[in-house]
C-alpha atoms as a PDB file:
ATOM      1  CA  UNK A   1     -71.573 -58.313  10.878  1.00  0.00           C
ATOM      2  CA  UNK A   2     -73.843 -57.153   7.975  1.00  0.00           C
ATOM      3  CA  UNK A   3     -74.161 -59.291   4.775  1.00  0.00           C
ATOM      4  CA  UNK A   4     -75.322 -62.075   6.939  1.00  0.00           C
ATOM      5  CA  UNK A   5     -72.106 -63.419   8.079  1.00  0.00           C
ATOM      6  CA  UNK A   6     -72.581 -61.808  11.287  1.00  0.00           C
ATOM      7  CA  UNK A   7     -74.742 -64.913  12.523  1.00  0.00           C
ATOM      8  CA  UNK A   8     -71.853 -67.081  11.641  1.00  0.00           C
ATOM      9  CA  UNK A   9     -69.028 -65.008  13.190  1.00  0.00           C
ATOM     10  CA  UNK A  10     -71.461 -64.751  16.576  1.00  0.00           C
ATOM     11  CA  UNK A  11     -71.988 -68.318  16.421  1.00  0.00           C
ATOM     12  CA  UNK A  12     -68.414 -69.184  15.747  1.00  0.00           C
ATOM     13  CA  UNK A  13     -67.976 -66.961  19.402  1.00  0.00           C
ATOM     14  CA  UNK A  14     -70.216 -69.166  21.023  1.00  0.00           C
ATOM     15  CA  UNK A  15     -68.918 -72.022  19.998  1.00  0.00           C
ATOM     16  CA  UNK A  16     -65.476 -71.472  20.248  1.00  0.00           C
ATOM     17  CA  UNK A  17     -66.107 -70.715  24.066  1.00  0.00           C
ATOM     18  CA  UNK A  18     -68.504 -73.590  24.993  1.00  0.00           C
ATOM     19  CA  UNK A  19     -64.922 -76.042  23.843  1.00  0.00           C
ATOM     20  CA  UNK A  20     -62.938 -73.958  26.105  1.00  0.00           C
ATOM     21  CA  UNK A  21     -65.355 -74.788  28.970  1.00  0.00           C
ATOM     22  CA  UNK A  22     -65.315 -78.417  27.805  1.00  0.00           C
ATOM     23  CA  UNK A  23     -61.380 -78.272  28.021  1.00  0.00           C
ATOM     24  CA  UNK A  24     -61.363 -76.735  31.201  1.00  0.00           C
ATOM     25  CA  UNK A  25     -64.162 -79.787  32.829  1.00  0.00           C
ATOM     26  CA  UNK A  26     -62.202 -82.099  31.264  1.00  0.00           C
ATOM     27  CA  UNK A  27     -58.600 -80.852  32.821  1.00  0.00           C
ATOM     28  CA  UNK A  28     -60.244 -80.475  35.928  1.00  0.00           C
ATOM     29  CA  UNK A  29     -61.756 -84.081  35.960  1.00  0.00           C
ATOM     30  CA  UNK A  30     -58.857 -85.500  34.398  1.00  0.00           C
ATOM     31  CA  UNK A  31     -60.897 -86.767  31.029  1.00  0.00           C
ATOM     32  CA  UNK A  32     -58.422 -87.068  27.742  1.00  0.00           C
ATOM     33  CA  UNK A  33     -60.181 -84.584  25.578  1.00  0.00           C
ATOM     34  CA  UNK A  34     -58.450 -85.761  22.312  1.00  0.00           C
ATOM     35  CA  UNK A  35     -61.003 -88.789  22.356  1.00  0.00           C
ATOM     36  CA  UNK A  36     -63.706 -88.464  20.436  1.00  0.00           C
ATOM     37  CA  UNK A  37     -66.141 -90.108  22.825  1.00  0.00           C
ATOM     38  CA  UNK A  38     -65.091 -87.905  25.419  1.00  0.00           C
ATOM     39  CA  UNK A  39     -65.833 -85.199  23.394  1.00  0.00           C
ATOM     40  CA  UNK A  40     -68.739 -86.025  22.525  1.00  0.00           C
ATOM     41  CA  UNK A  41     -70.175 -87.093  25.996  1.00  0.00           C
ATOM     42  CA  UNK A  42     -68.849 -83.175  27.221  1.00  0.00           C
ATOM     43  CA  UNK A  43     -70.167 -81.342  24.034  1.00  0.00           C
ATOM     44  CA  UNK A  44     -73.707 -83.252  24.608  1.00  0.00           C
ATOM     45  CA  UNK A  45     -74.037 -82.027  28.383  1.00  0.00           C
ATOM     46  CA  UNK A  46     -73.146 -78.720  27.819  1.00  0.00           C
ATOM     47  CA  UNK A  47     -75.405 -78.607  24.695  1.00  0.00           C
ATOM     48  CA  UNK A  48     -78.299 -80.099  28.105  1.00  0.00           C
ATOM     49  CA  UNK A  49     -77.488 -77.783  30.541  1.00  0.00           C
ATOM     50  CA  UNK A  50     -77.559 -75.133  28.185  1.00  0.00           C
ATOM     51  CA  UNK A  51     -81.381 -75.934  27.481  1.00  0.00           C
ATOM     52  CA  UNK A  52     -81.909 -76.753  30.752  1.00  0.00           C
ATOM     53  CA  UNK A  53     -80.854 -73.544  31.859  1.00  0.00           C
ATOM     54  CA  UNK A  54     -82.569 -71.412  29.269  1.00  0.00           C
ATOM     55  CA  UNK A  55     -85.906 -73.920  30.339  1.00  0.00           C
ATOM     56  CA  UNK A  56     -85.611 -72.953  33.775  1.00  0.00           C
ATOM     57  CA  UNK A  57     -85.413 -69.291  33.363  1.00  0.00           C
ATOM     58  CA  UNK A  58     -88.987 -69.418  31.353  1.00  0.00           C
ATOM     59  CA  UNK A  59     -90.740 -70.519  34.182  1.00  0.00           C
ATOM     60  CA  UNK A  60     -90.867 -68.614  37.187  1.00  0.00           C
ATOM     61  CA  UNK A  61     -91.414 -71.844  39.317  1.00  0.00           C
ATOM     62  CA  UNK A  62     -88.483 -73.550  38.498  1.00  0.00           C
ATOM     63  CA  UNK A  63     -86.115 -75.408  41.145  1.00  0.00           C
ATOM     64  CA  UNK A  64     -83.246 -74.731  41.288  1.00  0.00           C
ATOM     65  CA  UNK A  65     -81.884 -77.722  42.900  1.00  0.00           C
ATOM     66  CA  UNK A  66     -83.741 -80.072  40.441  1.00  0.00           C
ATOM     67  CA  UNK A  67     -82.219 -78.619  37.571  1.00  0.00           C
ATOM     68  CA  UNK A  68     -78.671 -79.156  39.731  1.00  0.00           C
ATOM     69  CA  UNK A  69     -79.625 -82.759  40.688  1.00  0.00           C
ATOM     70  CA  UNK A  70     -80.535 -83.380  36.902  1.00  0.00           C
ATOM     71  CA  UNK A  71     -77.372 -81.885  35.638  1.00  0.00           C
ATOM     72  CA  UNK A  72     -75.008 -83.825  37.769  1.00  0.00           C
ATOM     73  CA  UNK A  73     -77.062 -86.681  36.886  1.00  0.00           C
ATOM     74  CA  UNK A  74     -76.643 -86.273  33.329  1.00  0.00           C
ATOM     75  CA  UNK A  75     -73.062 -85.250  33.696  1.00  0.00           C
ATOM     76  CA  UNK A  76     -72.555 -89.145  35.790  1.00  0.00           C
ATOM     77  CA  UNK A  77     -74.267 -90.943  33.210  1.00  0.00           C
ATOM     78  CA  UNK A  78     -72.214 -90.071  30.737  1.00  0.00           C
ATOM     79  CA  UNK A  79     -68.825 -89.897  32.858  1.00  0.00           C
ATOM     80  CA  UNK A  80     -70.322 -93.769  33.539  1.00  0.00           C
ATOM     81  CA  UNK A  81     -70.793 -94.918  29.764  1.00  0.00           C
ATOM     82  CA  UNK A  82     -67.178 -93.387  29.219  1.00  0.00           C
ATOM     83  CA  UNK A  83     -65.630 -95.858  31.765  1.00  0.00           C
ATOM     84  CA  UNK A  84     -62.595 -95.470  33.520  1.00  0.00           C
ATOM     85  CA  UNK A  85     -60.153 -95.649  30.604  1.00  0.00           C
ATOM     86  CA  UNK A  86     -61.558 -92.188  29.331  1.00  0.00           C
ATOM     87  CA  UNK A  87     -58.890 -90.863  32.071  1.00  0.00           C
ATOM     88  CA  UNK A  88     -56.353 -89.152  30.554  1.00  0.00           C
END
C-alpha cells in the first residue's frame, strides 16, 4: 500500500463491501438491484446510516433508538419514492 495507491486499494475494500450489503437488503426485501434507481435509493441510505452512525458515536448522549427510528425512516422514504414496481 505505499506509493499512495494504498488509499485506493482500502477504499476499493470498502466499497466493494458496502454493494454486497446493498445486494444482500435488496435480496432480502425483494428490490431488483439491476435498476439504477434502486441502486441508487440503497447506495444513498447506506452512505446515511453510515454518517449517522459515525455521528452518534461522537457524542456520548446519543439515542440509540432515534438514530433507529431515523434510519428506518429514511430507509421507507426511499422504499416509498421507489414504488411498488421496484420489486424484483
Amino acid at each position: 500500500m505505499a506509493g499512495g495507491g494504498g488509499f485506493r486499494e482500502v477504499f476499493d475494500r470498502i466499497e466493494a463491501q458496502r454493494w454486497a450489503g446493498i445486494g444482500l437488503i435488496a435480496a432480502v426485501t425483494g428490490l431488483d438491484a439491476d435498476r439504477a434507481d434502486v441502486r441508487a435509493v440503497l447506495r444513498g441510505w447506506v452512505g446515511f446510516l453510515e454518517g449517522a452512525i459515525l455521528a452518534s458515536l461522537e457524542r456520548p448522549d446519543s439515542d440509540r433508538e432515534t438514530l433507529i427510528g431515523a434510519a428506518v425512516a429514511v430507509f421507507d422514504a426511499g422504499l416509498s419514492k421507489l414504488g411498488v414496481d421496484a420489486i424484483g
